[in-house]
C-alpha atoms as a PDB file:
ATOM      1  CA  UNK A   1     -13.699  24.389  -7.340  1.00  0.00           C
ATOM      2  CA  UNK A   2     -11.259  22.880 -10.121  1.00  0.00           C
ATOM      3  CA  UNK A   3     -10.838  19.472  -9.890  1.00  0.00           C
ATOM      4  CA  UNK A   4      -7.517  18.921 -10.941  1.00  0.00           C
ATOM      5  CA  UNK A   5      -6.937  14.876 -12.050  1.00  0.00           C
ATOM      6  CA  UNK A   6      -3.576  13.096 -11.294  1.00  0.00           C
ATOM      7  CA  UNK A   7      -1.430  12.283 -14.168  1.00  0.00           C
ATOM      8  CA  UNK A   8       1.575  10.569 -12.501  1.00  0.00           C
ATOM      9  CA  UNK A   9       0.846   7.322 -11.427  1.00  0.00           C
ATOM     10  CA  UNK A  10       3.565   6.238  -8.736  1.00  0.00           C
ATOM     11  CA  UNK A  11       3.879   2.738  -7.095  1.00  0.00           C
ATOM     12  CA  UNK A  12       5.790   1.977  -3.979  1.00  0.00           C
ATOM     13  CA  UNK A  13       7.837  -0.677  -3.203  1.00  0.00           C
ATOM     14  CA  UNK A  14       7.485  -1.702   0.646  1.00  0.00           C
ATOM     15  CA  UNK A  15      10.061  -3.651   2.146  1.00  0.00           C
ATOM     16  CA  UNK A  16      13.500  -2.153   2.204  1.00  0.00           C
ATOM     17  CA  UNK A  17      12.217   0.676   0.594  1.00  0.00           C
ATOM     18  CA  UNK A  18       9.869   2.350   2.997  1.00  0.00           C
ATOM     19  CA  UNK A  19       9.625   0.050   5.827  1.00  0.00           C
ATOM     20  CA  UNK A  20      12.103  -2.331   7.136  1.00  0.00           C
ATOM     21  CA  UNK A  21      10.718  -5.272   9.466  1.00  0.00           C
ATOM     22  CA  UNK A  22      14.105  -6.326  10.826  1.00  0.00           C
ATOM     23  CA  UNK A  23      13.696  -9.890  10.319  1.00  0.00           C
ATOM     24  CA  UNK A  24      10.209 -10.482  11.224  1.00  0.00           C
ATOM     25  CA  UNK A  25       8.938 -11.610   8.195  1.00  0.00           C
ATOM     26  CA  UNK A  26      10.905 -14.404   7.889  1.00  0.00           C
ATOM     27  CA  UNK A  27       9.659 -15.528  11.723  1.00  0.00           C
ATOM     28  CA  UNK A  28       6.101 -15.074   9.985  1.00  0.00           C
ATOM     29  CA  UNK A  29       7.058 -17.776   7.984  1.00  0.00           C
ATOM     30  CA  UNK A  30       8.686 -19.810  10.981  1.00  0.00           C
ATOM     31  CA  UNK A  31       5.241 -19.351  12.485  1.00  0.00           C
ATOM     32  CA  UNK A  32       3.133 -19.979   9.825  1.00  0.00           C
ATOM     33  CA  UNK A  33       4.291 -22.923   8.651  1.00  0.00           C
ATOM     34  CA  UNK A  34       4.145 -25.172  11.923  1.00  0.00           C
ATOM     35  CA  UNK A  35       0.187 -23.499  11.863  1.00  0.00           C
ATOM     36  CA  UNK A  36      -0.603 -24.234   8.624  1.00  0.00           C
ATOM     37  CA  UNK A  37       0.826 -27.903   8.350  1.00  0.00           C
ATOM     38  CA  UNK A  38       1.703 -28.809  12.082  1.00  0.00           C
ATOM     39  CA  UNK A  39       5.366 -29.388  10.662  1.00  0.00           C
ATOM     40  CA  UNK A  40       8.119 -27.866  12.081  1.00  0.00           C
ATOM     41  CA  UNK A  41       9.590 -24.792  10.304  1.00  0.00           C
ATOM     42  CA  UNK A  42      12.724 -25.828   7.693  1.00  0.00           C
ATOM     43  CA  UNK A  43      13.564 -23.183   5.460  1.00  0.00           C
ATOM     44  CA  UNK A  44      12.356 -19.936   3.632  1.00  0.00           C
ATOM     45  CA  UNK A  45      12.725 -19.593  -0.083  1.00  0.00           C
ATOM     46  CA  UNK A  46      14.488 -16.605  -1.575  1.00  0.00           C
ATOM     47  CA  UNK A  47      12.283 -13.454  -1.075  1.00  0.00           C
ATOM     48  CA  UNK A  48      13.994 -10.516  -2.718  1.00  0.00           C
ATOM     49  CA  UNK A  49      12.178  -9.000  -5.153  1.00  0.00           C
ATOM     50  CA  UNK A  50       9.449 -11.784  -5.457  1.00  0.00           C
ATOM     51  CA  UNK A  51       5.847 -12.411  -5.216  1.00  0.00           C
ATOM     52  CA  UNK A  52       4.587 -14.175  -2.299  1.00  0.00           C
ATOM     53  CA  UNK A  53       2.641 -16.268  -4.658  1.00  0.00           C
ATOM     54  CA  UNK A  54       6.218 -17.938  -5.146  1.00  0.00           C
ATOM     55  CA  UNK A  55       7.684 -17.461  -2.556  1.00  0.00           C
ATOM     56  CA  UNK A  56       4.945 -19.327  -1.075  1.00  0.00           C
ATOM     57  CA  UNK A  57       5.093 -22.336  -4.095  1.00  0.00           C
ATOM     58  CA  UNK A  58       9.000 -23.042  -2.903  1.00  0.00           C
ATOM     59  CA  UNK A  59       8.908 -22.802   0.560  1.00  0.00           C
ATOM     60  CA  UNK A  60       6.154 -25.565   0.508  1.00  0.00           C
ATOM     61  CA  UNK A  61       8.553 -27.341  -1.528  1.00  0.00           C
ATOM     62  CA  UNK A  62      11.397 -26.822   0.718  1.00  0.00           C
ATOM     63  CA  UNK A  63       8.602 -28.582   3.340  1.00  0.00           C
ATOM     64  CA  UNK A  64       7.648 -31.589   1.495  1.00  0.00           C
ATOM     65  CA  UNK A  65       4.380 -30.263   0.698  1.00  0.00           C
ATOM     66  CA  UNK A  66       2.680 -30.306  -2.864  1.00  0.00           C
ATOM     67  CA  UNK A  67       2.505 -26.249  -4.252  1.00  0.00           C
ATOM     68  CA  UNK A  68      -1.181 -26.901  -4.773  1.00  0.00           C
ATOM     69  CA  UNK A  69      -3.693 -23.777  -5.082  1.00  0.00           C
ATOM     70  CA  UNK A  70      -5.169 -25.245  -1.947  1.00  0.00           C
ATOM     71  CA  UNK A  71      -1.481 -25.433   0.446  1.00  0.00           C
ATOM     72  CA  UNK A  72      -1.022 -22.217  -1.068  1.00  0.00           C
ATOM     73  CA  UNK A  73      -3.907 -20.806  -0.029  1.00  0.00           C
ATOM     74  CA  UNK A  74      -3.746 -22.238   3.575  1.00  0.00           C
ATOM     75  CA  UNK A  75      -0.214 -21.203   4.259  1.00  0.00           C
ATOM     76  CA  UNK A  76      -1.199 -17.400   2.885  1.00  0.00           C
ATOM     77  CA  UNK A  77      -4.096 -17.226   5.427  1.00  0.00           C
ATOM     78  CA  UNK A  78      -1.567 -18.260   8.172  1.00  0.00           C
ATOM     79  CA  UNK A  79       0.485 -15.791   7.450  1.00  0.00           C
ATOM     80  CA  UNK A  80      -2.199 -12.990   7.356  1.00  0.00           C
ATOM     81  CA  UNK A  81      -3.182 -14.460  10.623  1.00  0.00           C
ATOM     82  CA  UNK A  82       0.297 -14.027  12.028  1.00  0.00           C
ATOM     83  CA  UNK A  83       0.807 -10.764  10.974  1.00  0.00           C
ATOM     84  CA  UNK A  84      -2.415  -9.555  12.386  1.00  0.00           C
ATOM     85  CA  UNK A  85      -1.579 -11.284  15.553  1.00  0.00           C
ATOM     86  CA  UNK A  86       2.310  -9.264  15.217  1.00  0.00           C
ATOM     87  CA  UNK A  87       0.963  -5.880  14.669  1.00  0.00           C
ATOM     88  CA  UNK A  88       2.553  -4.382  18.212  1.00  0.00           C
ATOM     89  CA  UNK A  89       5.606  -6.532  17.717  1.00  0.00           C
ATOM     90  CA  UNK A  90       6.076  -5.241  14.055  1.00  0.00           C
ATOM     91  CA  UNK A  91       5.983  -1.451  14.995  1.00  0.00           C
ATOM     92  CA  UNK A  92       8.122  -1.951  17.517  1.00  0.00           C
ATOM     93  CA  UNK A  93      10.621  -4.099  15.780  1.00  0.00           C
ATOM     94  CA  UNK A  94      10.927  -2.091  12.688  1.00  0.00           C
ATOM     95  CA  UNK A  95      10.885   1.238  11.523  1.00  0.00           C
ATOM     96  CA  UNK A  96      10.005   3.509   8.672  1.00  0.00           C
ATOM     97  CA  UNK A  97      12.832   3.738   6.734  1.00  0.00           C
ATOM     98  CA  UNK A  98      14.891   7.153   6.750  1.00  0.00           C
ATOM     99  CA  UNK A  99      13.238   9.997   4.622  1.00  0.00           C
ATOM    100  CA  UNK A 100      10.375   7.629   3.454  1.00  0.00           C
ATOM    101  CA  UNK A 101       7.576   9.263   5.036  1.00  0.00           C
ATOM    102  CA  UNK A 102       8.804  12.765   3.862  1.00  0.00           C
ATOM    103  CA  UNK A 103       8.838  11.443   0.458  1.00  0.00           C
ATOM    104  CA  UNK A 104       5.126  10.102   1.145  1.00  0.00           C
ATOM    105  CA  UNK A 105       4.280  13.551   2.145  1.00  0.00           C
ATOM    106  CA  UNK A 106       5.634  15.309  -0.583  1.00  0.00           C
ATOM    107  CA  UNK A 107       3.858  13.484  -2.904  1.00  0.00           C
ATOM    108  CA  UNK A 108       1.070  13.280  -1.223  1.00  0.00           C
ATOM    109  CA  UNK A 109       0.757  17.218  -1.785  1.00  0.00           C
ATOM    110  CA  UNK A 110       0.863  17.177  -5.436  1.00  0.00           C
ATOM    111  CA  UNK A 111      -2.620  16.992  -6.970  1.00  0.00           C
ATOM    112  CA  UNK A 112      -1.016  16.184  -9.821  1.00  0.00           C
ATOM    113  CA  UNK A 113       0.136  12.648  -8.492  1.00  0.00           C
ATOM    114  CA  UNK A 114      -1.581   9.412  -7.047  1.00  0.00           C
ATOM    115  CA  UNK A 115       0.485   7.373  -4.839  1.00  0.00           C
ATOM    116  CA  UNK A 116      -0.415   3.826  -5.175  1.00  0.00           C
ATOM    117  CA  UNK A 117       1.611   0.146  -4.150  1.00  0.00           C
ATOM    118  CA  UNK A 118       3.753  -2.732  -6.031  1.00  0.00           C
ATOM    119  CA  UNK A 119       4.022  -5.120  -3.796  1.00  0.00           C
ATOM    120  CA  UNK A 120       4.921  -8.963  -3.755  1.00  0.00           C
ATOM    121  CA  UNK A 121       3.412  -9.285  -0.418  1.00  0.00           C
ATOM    122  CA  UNK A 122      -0.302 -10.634   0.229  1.00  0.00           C
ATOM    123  CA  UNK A 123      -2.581  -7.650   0.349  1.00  0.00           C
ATOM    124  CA  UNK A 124      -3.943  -8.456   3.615  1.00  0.00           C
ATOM    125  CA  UNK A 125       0.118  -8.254   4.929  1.00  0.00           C
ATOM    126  CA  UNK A 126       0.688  -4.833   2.294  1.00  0.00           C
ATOM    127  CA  UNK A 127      -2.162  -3.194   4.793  1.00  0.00           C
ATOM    128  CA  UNK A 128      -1.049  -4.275   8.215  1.00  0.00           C
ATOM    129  CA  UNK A 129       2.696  -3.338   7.567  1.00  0.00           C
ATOM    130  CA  UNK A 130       1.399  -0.195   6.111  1.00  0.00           C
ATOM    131  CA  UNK A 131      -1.036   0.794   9.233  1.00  0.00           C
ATOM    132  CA  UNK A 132       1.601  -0.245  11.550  1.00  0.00           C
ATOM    133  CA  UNK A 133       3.682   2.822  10.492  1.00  0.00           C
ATOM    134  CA  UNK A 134       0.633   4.821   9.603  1.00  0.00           C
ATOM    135  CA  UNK A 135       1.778   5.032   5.735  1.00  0.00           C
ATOM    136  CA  UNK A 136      -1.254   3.412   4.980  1.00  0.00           C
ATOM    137  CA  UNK A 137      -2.874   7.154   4.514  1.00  0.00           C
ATOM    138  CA  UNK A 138      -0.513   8.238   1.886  1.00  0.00           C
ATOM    139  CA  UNK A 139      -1.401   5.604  -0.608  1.00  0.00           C
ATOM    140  CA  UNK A 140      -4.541   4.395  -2.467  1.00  0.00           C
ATOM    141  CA  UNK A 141      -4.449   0.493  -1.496  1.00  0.00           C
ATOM    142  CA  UNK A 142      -7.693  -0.004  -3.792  1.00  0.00           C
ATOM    143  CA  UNK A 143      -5.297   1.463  -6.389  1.00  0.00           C
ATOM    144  CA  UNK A 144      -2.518  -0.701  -5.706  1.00  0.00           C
ATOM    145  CA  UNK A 145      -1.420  -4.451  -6.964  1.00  0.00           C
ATOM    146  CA  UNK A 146       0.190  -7.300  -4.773  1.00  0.00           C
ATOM    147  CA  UNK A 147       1.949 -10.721  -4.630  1.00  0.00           C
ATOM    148  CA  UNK A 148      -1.237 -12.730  -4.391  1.00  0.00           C
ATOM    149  CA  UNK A 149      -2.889 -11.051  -7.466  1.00  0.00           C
ATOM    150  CA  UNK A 150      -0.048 -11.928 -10.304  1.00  0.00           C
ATOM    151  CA  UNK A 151       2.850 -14.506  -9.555  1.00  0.00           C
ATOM    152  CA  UNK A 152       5.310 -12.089 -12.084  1.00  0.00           C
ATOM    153  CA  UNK A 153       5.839  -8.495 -10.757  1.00  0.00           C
ATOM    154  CA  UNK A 154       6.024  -6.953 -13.858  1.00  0.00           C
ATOM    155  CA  UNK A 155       2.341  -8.191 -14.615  1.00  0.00           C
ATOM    156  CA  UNK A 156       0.870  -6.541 -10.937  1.00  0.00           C
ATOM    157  CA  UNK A 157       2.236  -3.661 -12.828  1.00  0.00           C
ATOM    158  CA  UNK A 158      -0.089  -3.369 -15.467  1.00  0.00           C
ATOM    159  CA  UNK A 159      -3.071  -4.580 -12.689  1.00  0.00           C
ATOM    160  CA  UNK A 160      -2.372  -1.211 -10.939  1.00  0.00           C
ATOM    161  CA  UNK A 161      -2.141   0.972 -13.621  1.00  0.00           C
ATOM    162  CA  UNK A 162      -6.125  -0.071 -14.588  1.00  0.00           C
ATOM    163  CA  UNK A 163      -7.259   0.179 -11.026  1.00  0.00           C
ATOM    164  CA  UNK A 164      -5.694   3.398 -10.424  1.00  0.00           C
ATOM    165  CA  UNK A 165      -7.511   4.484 -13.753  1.00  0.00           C
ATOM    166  CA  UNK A 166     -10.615   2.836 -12.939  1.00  0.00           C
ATOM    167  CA  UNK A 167     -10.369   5.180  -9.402  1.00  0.00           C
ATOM    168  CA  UNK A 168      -9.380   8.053 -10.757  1.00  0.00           C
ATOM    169  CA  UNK A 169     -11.122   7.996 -14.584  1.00  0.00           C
ATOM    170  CA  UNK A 170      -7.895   9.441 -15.842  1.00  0.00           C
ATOM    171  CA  UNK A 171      -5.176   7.169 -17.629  1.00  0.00           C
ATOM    172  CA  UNK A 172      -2.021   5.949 -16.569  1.00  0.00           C
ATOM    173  CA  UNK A 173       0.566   4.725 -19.874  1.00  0.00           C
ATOM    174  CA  UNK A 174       4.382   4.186 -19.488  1.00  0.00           C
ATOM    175  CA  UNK A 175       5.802   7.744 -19.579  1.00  0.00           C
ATOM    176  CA  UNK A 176       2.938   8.762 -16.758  1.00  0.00           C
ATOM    177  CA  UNK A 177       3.807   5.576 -14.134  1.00  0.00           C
ATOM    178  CA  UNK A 178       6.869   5.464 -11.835  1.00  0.00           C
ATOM    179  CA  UNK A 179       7.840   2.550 -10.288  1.00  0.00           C
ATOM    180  CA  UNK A 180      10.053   3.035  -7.159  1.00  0.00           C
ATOM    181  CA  UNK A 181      11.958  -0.153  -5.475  1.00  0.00           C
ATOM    182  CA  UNK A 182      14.822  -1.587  -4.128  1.00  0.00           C
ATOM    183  CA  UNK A 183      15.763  -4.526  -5.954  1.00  0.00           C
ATOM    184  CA  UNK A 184      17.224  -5.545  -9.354  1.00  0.00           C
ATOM    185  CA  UNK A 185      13.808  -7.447  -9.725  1.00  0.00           C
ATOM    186  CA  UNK A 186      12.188  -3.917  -9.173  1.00  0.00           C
ATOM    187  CA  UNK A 187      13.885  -2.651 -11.883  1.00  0.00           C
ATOM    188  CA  UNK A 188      13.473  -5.133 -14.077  1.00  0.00           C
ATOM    189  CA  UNK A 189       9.437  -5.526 -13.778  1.00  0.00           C
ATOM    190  CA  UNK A 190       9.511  -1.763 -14.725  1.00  0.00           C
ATOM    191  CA  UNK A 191      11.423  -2.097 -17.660  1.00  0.00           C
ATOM    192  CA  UNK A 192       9.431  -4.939 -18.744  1.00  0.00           C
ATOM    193  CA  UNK A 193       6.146  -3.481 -17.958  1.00  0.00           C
ATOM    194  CA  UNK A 194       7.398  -0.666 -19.983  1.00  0.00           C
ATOM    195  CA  UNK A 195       7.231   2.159 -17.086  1.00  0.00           C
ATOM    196  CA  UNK A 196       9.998   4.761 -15.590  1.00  0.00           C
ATOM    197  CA  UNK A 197      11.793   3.110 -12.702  1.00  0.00           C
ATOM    198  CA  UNK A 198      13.668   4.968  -9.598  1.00  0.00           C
ATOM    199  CA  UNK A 199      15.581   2.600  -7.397  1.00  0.00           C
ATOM    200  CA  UNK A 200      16.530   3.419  -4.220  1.00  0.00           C
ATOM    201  CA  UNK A 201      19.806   1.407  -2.643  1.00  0.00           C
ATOM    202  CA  UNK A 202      18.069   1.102   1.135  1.00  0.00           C
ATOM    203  CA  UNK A 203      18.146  -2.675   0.482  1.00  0.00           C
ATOM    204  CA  UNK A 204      20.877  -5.283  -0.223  1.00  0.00           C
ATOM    205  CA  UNK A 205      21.439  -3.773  -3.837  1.00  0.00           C
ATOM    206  CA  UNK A 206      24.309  -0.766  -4.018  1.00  0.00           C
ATOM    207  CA  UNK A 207      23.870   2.122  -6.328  1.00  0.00           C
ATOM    208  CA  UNK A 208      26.347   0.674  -8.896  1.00  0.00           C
ATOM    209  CA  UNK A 209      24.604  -2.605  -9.332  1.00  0.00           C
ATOM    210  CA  UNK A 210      20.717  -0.575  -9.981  1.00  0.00           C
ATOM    211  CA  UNK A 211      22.606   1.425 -12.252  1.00  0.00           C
ATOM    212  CA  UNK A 212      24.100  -1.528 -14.051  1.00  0.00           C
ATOM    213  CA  UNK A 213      20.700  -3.585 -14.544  1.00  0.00           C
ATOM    214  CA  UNK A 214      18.694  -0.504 -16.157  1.00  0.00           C
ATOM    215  CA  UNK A 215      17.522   1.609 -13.490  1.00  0.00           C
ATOM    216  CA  UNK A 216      16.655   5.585 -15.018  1.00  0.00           C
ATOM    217  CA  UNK A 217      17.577   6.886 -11.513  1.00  0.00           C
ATOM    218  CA  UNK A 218      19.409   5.972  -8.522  1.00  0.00           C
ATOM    219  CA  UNK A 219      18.866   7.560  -4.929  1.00  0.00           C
ATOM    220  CA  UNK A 220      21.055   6.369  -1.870  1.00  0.00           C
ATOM    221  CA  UNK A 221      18.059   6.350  -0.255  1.00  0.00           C
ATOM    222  CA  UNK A 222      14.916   8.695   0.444  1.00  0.00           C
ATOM    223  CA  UNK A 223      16.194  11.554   2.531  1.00  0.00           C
ATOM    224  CA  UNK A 224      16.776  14.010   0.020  1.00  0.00           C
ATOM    225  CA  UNK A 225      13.253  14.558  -0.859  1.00  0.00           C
ATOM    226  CA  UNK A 226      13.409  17.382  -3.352  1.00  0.00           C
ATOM    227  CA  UNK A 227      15.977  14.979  -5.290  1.00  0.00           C
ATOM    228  CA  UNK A 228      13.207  12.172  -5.544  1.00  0.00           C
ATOM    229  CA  UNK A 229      10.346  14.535  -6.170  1.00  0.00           C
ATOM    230  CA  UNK A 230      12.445  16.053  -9.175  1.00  0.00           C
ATOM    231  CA  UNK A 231      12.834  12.202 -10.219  1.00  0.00           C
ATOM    232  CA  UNK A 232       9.472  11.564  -9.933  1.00  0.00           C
ATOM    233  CA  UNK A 233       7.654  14.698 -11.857  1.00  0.00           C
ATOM    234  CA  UNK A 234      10.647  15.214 -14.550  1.00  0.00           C
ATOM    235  CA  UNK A 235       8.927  15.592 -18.043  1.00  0.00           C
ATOM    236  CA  UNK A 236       9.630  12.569 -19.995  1.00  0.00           C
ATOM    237  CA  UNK A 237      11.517  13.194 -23.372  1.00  0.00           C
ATOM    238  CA  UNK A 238       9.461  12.062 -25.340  1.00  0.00           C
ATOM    239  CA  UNK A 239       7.299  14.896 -24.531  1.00  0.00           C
ATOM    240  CA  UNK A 240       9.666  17.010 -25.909  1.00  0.00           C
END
């Protein structure tokens, strides 16, 4: 049997581009915080496009509470804790994002790619939103780099690439890794980490404005499948 390696590293984006919670992760945090500090909930920081790791340093700001390693840490397990507890409430509230799971699939079927995550959420709250939709089998989470391993996205980047080659013994560089979000932030962590980028405008950010910060490829959103897969798999210039 020929073992064929992967040679296209691609990392997913979650929220707003294959899942969409519908508001519950911001009642994660209105939950969290009263359980983690016995303070009533105030505010949530900004979360587009952001680690947790700060999203987690300002909202403990925005509660009077000193962004120590320790708060930090205490307000992350909370949240893992709520989410766990949320798992029915989460599949039922939100929904896999039109076209997303095709594109999973598609993938998927190529021996020549490995499907892995970006993600600025904790890893323990990547998995759950991922097994609530049942995406979680489309995607290497060993493989994959979140908000509570690097505070800047463009450095989980770079975390991914070695554990997907440390799964698969091949070798992922910038030409062979594909970064696929919703965000300007997306975008820019990809250009940064010096990797091809494919935004997708199922978030708050139109086409015109991921076109305008850098983005190689823009897709209204995942439904046309053979459209992303030809994104995906084109040859990169430089390879002639």
């Amino acid at each position: 049997m020929v073992v064929i390696t992967p040679r296209l590293l691609v990392l997913w984006d979650i929220d707003h581009t294959l899942l969409a919670s519908h508001g519950l992760g911001r009642e994660m945090y209105v939950r969290a915080v009263p359980a983690a500090f016995d303070r009533p909930f105030v505010d949530l920081a900004d979360v587009s496009g952001r680690t947790e790791l700060d999203i987690i340093a300002d909202t403990l700001v925005l509660h009077g509470v000193e962004p120590t390693r320790a708060n930090a840490t205490r307000l992350a397990e909370a949240l893992t804790a709520c989410y766990e507890a949320a798992r029915t409430e989460l599949a039922e509230r939100g929904r896999v994002l039109p076209g997303a799971r095709e594109a999973l699939v598609a993938l998927a079927d190529d021996p020549t790619v490995y499907q892995a995550v970006l993600t600025g959420n904790l890893r323990s709250v990547a998995r759950v939103k991922l097994e609530a939709f049942g995406l979680d089998r489309y995607v290497d989470l060993n493989s994959s780099a979140y908000g509570d391993d690097h505070n800047v996205r463009a450095g989980l980047v770079r975390i991914a690439q070695r554990r997907a080659a440390e799964r698969t013994g091949g070798s992922f560089d910038g030409a062979d890794t594909v970064l696929i979000g919703d965000t300007p932030r997306d975008v820019e962590a990809a250009r940064t980490a010096g990797v091809r980028v494919i935004a997708v405008a199922s978030g708050g950010s139109g086409v015109d404005e991921l076109k305008r910060v850098g983005a190689e490829a823009v897709l209204p959103d995942l439904t046309d499948v053979a459209a992303l897969k030809k994104a995906v798999t084109r040859k990169d210039t430089k390879d002639g």
